[in-house]
N, C-alpha and C. Protein backbone atom coordinates (compact mmCIF):
# COMPACT_ATOMS: atom_id res chain seq x y z
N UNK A 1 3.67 30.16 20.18
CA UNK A 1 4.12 29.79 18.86
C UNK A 1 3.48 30.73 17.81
N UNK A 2 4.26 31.22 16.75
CA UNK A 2 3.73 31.84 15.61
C UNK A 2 2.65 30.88 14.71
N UNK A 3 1.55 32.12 14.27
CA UNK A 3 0.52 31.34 13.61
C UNK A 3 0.84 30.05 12.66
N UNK A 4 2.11 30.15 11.82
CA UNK A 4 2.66 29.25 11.01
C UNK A 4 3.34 28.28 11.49
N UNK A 5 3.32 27.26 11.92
CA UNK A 5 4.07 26.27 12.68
C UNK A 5 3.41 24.91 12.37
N UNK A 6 4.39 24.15 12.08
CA UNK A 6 4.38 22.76 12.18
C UNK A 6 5.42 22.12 12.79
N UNK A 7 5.57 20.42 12.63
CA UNK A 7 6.17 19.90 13.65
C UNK A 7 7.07 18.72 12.28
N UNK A 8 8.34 18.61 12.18
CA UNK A 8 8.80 17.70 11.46
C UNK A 8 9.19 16.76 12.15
N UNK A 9 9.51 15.37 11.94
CA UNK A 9 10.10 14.55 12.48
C UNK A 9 11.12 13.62 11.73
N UNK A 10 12.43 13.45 12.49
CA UNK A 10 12.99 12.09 11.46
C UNK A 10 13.17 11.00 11.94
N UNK A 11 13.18 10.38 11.03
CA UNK A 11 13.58 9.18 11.48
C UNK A 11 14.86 7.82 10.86
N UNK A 12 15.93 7.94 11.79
CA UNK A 12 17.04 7.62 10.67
C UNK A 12 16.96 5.97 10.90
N UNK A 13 16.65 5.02 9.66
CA UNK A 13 16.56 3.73 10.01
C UNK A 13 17.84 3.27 9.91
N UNK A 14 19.13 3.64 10.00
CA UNK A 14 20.52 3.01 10.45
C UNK A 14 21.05 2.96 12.04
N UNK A 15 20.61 4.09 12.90
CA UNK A 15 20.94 3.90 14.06
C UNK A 15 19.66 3.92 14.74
N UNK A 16 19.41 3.06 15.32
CA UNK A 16 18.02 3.01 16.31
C UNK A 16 18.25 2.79 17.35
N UNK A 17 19.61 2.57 17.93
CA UNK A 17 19.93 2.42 19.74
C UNK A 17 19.54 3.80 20.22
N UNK A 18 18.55 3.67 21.17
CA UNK A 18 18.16 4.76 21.49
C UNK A 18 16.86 5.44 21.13
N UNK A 19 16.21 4.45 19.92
CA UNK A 19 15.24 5.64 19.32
C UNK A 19 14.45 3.89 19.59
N UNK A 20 13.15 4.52 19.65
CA UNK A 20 12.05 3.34 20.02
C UNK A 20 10.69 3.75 18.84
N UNK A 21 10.36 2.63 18.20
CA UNK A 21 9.32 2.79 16.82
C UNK A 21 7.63 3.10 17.80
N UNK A 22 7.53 4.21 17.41
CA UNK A 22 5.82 5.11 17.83
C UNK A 22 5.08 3.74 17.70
N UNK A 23 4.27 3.97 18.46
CA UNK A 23 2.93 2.89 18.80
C UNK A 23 2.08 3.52 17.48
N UNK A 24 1.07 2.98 16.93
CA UNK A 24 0.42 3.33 16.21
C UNK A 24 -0.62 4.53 16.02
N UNK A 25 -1.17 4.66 17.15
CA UNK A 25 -1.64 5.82 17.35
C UNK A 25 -1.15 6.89 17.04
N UNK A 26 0.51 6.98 17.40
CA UNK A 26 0.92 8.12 17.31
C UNK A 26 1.55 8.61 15.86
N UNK A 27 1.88 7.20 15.14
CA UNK A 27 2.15 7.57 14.25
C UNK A 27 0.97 8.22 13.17
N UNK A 28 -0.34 7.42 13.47
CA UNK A 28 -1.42 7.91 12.90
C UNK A 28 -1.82 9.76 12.88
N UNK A 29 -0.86 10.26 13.63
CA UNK A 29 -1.40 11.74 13.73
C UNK A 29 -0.17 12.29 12.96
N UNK A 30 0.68 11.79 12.27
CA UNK A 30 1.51 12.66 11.05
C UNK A 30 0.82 11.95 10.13
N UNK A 31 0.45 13.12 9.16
CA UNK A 31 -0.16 13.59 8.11
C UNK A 31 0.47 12.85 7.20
N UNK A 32 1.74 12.90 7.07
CA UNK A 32 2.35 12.00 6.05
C UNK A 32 3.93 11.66 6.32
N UNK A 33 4.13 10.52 5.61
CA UNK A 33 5.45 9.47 6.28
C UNK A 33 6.59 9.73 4.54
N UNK A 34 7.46 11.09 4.69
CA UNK A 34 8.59 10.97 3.06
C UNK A 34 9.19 10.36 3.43
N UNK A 35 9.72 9.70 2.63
CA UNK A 35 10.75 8.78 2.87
C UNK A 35 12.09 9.27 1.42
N UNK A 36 12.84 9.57 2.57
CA UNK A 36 14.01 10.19 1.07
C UNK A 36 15.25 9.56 1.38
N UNK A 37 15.40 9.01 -0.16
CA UNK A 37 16.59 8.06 -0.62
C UNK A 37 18.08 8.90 -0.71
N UNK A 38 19.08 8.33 -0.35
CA UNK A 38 20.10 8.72 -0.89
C UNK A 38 20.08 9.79 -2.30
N UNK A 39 20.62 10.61 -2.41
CA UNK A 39 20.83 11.47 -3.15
C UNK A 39 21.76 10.99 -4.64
N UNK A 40 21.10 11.18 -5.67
CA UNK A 40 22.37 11.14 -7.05
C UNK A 40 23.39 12.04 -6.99
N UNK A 41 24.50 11.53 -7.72
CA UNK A 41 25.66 12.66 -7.68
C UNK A 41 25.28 13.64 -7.41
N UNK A 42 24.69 14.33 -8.94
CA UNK A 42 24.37 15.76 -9.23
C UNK A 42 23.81 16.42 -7.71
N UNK A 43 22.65 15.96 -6.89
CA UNK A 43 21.90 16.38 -5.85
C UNK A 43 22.55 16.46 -5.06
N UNK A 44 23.51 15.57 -4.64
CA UNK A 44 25.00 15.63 -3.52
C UNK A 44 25.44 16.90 -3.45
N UNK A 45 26.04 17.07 -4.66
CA UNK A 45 26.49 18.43 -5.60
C UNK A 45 25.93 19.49 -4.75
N UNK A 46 24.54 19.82 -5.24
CA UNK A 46 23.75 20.48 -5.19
C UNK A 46 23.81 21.20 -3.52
N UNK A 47 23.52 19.90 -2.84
CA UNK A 47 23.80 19.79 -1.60
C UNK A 47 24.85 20.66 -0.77
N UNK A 48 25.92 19.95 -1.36
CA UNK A 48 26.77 20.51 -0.80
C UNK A 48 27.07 22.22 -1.17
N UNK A 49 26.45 22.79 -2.31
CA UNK A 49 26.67 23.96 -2.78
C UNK A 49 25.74 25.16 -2.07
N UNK A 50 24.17 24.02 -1.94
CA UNK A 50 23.39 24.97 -0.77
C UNK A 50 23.57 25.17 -0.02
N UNK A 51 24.59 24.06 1.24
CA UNK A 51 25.01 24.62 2.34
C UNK A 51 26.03 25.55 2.66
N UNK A 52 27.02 25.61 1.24
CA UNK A 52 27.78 26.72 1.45
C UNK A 52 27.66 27.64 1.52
N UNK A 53 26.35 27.83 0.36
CA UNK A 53 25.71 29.33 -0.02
C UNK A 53 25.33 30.07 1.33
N UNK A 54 24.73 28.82 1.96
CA UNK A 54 24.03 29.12 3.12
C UNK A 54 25.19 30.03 4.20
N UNK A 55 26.10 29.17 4.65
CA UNK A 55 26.94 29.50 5.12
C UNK A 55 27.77 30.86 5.07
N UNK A 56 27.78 31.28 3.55
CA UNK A 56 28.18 32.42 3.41
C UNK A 56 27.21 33.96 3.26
N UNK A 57 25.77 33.69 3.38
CA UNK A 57 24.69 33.93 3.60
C UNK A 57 24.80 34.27 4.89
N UNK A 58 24.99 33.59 5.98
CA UNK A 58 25.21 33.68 7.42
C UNK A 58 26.23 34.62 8.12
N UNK A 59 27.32 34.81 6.92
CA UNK A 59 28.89 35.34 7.47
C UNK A 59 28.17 37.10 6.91
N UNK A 60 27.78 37.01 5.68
CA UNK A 60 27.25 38.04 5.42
C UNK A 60 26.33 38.84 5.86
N UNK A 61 25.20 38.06 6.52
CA UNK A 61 24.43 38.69 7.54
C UNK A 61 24.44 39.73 8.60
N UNK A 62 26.11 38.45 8.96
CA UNK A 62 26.45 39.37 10.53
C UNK A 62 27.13 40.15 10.40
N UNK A 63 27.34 40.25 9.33
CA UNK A 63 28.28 41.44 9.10
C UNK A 63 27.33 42.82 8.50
N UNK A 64 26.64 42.51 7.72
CA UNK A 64 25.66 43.56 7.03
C UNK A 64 24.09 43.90 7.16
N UNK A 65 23.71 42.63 7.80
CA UNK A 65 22.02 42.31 9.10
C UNK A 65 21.13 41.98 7.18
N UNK A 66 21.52 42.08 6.02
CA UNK A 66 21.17 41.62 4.92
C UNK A 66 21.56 40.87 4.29
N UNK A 67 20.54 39.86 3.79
CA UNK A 67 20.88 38.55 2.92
C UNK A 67 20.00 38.39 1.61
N UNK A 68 21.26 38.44 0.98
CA UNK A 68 20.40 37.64 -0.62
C UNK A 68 21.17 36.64 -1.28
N UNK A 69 20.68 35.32 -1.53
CA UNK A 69 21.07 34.33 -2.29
C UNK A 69 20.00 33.93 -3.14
N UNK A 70 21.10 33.54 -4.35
CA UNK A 70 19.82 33.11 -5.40
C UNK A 70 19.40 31.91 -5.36
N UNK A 71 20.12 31.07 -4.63
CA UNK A 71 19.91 29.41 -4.52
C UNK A 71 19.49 29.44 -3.70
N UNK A 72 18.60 30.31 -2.31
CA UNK A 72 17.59 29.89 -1.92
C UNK A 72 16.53 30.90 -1.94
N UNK A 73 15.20 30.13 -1.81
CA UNK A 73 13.84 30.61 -2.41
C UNK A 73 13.07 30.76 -0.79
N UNK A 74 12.83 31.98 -0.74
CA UNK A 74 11.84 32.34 0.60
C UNK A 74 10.33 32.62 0.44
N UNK A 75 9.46 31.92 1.22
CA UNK A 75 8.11 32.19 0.38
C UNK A 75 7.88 32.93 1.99
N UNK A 76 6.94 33.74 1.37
CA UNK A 76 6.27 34.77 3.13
C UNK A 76 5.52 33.87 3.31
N UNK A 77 4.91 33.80 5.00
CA UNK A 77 4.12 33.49 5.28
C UNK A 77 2.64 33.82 4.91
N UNK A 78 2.57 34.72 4.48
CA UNK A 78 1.26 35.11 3.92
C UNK A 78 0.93 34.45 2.58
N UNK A 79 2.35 33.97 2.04
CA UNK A 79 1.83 33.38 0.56
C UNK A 79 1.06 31.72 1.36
N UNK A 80 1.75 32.00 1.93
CA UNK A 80 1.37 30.13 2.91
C UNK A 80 -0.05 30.07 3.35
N UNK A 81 -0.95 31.46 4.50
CA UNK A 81 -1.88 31.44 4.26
C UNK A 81 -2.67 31.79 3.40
N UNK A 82 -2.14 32.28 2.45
CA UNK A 82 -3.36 32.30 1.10
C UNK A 82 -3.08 31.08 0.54
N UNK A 83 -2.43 30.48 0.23
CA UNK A 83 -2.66 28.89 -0.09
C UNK A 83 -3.69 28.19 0.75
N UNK A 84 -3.36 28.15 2.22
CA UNK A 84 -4.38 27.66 2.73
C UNK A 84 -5.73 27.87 2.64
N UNK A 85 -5.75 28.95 2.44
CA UNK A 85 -7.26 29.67 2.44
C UNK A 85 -7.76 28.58 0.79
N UNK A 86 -6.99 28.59 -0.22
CA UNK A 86 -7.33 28.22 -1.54
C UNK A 86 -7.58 26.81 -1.70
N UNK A 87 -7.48 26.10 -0.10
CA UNK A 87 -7.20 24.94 0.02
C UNK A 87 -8.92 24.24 -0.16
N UNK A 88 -9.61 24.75 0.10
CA UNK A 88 -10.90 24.03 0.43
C UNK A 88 -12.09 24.33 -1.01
N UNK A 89 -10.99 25.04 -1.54
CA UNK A 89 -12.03 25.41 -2.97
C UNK A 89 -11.65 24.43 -4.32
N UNK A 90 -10.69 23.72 -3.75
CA UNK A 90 -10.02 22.79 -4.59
C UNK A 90 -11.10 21.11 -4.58
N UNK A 91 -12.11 21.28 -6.13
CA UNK A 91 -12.93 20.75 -6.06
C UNK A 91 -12.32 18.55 -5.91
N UNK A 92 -13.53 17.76 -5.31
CA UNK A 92 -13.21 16.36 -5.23
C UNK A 92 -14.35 15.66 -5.80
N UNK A 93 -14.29 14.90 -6.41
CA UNK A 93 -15.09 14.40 -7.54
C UNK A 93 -16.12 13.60 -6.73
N UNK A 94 -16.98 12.90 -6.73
CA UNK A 94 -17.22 11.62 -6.09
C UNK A 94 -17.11 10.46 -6.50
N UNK A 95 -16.43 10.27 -7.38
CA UNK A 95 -15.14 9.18 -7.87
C UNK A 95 -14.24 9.31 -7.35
N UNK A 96 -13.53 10.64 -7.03
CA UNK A 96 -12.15 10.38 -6.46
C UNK A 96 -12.78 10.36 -4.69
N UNK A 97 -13.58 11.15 -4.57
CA UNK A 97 -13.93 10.08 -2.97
C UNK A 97 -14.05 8.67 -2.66
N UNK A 98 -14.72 8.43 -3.61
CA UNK A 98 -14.86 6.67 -3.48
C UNK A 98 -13.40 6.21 -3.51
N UNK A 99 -12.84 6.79 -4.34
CA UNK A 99 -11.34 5.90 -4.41
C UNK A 99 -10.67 6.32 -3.26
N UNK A 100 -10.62 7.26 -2.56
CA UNK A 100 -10.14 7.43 -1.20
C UNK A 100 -10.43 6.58 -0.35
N UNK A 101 -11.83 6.22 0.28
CA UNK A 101 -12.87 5.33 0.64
C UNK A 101 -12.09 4.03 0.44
N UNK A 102 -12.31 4.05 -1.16
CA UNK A 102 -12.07 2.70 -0.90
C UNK A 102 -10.46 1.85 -0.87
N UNK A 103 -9.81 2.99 -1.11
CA UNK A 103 -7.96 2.66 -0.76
C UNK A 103 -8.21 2.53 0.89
N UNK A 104 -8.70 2.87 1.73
CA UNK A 104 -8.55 3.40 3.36
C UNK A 104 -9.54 1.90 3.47
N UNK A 105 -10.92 1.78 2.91
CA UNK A 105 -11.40 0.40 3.53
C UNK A 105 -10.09 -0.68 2.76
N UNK A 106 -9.75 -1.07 2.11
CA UNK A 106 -8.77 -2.01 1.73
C UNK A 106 -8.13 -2.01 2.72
N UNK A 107 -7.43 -1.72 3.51
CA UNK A 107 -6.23 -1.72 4.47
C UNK A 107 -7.24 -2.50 5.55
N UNK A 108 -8.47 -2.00 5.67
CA UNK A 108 -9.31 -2.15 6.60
C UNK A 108 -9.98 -3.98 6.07
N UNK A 109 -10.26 -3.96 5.26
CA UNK A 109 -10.92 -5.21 4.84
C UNK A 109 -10.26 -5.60 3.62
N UNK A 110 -9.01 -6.02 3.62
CA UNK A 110 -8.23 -6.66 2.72
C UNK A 110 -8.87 -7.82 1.77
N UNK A 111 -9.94 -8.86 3.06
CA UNK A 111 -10.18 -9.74 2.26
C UNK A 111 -11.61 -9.41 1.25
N UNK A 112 -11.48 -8.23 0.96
CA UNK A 112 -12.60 -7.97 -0.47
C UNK A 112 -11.80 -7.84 -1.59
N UNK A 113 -10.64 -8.16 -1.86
CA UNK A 113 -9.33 -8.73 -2.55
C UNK A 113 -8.74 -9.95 -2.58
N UNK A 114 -9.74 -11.16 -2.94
CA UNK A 114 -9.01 -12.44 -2.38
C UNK A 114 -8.22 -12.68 -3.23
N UNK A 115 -7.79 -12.36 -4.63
CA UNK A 115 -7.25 -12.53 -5.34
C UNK A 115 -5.80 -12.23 -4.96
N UNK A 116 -5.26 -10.77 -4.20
CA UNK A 116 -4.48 -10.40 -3.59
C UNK A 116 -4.01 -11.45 -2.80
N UNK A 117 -2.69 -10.55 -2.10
CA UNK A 117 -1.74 -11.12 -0.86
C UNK A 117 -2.32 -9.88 0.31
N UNK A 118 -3.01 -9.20 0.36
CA UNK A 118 -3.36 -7.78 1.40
C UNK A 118 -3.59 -8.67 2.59
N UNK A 119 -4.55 -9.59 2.50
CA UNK A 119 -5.19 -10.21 4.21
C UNK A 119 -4.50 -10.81 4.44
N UNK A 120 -2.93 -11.54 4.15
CA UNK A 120 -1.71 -12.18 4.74
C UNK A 120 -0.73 -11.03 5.11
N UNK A 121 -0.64 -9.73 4.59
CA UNK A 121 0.22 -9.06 4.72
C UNK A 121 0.01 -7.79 6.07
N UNK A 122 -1.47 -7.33 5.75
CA UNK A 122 -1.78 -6.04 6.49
C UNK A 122 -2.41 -6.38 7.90
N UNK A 123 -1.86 -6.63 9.14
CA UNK A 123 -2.02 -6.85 10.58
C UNK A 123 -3.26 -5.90 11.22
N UNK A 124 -2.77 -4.62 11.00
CA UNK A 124 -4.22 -3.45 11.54
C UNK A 124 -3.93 -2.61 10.22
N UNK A 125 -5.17 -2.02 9.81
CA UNK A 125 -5.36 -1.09 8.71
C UNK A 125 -5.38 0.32 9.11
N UNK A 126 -5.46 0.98 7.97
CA UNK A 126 -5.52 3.09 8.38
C UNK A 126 -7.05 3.10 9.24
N UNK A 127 -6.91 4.22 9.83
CA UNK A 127 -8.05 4.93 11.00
C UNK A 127 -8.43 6.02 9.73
N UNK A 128 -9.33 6.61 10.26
CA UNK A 128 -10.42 7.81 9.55
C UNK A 128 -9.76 8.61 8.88
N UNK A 129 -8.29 9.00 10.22
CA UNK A 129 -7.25 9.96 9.98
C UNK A 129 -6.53 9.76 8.32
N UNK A 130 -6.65 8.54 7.65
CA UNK A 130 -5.77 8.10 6.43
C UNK A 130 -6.65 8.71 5.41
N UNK A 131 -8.18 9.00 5.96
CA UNK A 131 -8.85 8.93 4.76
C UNK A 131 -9.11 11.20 4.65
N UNK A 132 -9.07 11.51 5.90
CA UNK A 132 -8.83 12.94 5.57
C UNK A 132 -7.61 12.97 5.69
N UNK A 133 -6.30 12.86 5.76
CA UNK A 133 -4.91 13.12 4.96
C UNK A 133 -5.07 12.81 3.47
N UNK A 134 -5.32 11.59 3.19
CA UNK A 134 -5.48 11.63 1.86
C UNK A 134 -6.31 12.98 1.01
N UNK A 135 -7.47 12.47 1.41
CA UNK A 135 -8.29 14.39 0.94
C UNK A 135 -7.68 15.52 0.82
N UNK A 136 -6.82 16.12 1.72
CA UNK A 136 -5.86 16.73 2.11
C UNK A 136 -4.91 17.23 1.41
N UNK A 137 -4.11 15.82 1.27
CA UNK A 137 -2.70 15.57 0.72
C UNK A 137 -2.79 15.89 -1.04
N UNK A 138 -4.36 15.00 -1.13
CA UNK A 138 -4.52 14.65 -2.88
C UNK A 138 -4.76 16.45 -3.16
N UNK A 139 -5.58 17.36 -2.63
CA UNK A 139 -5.65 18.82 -2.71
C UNK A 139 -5.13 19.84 -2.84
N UNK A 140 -3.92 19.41 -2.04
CA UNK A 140 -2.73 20.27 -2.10
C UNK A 140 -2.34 19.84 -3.31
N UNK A 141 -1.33 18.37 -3.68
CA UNK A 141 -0.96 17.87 -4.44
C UNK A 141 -1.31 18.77 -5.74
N UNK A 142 -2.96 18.73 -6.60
CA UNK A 142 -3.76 18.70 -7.46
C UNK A 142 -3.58 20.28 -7.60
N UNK A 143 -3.53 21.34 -6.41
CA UNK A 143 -2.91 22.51 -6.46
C UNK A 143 -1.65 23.23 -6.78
N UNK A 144 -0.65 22.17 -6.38
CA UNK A 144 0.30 22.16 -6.80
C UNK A 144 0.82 21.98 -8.01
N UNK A 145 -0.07 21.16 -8.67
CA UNK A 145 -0.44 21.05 -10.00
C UNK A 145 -0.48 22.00 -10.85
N UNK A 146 -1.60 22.91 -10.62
CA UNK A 146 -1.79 24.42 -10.97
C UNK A 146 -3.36 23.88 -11.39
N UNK A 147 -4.10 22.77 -10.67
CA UNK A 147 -5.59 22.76 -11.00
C UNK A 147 -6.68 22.64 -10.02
N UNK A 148 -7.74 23.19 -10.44
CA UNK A 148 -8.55 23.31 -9.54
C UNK A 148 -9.40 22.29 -9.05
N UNK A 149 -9.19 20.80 -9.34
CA UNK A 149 -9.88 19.90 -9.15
C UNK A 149 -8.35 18.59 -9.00
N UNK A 150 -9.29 17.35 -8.01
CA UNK A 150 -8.22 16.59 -8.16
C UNK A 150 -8.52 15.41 -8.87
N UNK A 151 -7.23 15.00 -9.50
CA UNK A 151 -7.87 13.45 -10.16
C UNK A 151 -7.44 12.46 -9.15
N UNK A 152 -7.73 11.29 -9.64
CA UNK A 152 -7.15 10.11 -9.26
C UNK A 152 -5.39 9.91 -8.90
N UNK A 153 -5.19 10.43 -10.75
CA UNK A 153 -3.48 10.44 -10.23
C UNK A 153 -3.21 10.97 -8.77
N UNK A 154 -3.44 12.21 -8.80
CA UNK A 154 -3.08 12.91 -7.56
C UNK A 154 -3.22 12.05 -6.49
N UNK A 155 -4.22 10.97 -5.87
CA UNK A 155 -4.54 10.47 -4.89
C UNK A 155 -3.56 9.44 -4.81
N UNK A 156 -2.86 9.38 -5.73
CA UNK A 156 -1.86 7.84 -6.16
C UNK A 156 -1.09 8.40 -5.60
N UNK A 157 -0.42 9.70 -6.36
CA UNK A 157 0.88 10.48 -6.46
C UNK A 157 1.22 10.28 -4.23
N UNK A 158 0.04 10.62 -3.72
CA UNK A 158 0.81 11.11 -2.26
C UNK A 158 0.55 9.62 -1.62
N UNK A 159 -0.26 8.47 -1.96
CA UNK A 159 -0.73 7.62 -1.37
C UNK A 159 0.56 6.75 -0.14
N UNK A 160 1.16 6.56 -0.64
CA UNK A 160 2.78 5.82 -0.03
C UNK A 160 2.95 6.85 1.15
N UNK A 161 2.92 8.49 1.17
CA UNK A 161 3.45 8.72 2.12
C UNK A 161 2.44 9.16 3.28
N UNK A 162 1.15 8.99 2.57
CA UNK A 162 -0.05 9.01 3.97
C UNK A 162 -0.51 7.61 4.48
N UNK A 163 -0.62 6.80 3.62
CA UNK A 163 -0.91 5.32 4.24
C UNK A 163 0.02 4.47 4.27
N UNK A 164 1.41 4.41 3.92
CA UNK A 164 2.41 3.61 4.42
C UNK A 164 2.64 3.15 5.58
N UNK A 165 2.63 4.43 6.36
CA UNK A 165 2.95 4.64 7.66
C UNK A 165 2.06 4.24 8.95
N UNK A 166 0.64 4.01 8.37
CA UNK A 166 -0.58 3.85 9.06
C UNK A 166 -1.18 2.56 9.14
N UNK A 167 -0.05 1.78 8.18
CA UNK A 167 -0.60 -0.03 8.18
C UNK A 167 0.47 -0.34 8.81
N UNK A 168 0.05 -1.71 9.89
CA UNK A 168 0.73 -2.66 10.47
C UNK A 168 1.15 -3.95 9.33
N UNK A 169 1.75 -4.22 9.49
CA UNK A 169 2.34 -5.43 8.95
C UNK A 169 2.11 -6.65 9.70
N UNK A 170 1.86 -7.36 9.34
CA UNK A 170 1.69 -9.15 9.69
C UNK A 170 2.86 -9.59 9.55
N UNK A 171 3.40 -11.09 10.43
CA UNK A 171 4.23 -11.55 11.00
C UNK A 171 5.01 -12.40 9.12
N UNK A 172 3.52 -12.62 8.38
CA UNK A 172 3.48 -13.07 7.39
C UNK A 172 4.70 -11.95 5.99
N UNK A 173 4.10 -10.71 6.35
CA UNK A 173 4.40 -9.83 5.45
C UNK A 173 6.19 -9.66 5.97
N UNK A 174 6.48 -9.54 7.25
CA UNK A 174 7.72 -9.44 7.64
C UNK A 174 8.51 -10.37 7.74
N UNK A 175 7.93 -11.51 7.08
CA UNK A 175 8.55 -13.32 7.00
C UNK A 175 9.45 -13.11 5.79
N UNK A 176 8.59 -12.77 4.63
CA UNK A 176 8.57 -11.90 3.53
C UNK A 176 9.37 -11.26 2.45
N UNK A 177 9.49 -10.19 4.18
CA UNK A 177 10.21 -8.95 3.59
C UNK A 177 9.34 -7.72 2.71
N UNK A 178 7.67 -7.75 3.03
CA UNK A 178 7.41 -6.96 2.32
C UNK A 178 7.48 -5.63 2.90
N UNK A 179 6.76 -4.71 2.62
CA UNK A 179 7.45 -3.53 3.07
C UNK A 179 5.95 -2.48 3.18
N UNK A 180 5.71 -1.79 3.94
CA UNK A 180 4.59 -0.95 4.06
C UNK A 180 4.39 -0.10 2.16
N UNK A 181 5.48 -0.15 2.28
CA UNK A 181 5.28 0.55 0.62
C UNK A 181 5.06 -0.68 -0.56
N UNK A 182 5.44 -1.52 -0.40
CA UNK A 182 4.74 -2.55 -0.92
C UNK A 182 3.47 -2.61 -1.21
N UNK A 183 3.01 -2.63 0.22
CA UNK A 183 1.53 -3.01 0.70
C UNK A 183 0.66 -1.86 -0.30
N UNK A 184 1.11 -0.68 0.01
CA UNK A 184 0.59 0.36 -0.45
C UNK A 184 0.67 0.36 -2.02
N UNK A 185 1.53 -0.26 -2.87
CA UNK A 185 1.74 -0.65 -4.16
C UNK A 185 0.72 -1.01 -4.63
N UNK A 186 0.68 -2.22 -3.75
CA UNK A 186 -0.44 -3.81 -4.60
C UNK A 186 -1.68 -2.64 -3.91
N UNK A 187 -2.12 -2.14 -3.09
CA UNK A 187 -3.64 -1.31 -3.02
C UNK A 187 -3.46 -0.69 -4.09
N UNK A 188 -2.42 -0.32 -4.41
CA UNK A 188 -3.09 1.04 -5.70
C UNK A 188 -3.25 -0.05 -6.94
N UNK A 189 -2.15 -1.20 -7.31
CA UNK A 189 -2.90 -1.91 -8.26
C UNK A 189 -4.15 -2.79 -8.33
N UNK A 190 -4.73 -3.62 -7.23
CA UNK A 190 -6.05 -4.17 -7.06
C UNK A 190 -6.99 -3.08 -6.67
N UNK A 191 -6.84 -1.82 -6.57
CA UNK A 191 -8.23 -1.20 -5.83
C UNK A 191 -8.69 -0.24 -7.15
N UNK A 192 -9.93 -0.33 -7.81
CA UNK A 192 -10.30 0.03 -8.64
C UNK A 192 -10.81 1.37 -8.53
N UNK A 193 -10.54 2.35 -9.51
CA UNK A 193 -10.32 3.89 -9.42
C UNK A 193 -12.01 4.21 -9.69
N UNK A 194 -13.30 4.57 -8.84
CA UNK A 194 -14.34 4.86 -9.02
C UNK A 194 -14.89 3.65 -8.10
């Protein structure tokens, strides 16, 4: 495999004959769980205009072994590892650790929230793994930003798609109807930032 490689996965929740839901473990080793909604008109649009581009991008290729479109954006791999490299200089407060800490123990010990619904809802909580994705996730994020430090927001901003995926649900929470993103909601509103 080339130095640059990762692994995507989908997962379509309309047809599941055939597809069987990861044991926990396994889901615990993706980094993070997007979850993408139906598209607005305009993005449909959009959609459908990139794949044409694409398409004619493709016809042009084989015909000329050169491609340029303006509707799509190619980053080198080298811009990818110099990001990475920029990745670890991207300072973390020890406030925004604690709030990592303590979003990842919540899942873990719900009932230091009795005020909450968390210890009726959350069955098994995030592993270690939730609490360096988050670090991670909030870094990039905060880079993406265009800053060299991360706040809190940032730790919010990715929180749903690194710990959604990493809490079990109780028989209670699925009585319900609540929803891993739920769960992950009410943590970011009861869990205090510092």
């Amino acid at each position: 495999m080339p130095e640059l490689f990762m692994v995507l996965a989908t997962q379509n929740p309309i047809e599941q004959e055939g597809t069987y839901p990861l044991p926990e473990a396994q889901m615990d080793r993706f980094i993070m769980k997007v979850t993408v909604d139906y598209p607005e008109d305009e993005a449909e649009r959009d959609i459908i205009r990139l794949v044409r581009n694409e398409e004619r991008s493709i016809s042009v290729a084989a015909d000329s072994e050169t491609t340029t479109s303006n509707d799509i954006i190619t980053i080198s791999t080298d811009s990818v590892f110099a990001a990475r490299q920029e990745m670890p200089e991207i300072e973390v407060s020890d406030i925004v650790e604690n709030y990592i800490v303590s979003l990842v123990m919540a899942t873990r010990q719900p009932q230091r929230y009795s005020e909450s619904s968390l210890s009726d809802w959350i069955l098994v909580g995030s592993s270690p793994r939730a609490s360096i994705a988050l670090d991670k996730c909030s870094r990039a994020y905060a880079w993406l930003q265009g800053r060299n430090y991360v706040e809190p927001d940032d730790v919010r901003a990715v929180a749903n798609m690194v710990l959604g995926h990493r809490i079990a649900l109780s028989y209670n929470a699925l009585a319900e109807q609540v929803t891993q993103q739920d769960v992950v909601n009410h943590l970011l509103d009861v869990v205090a930032i510092g």
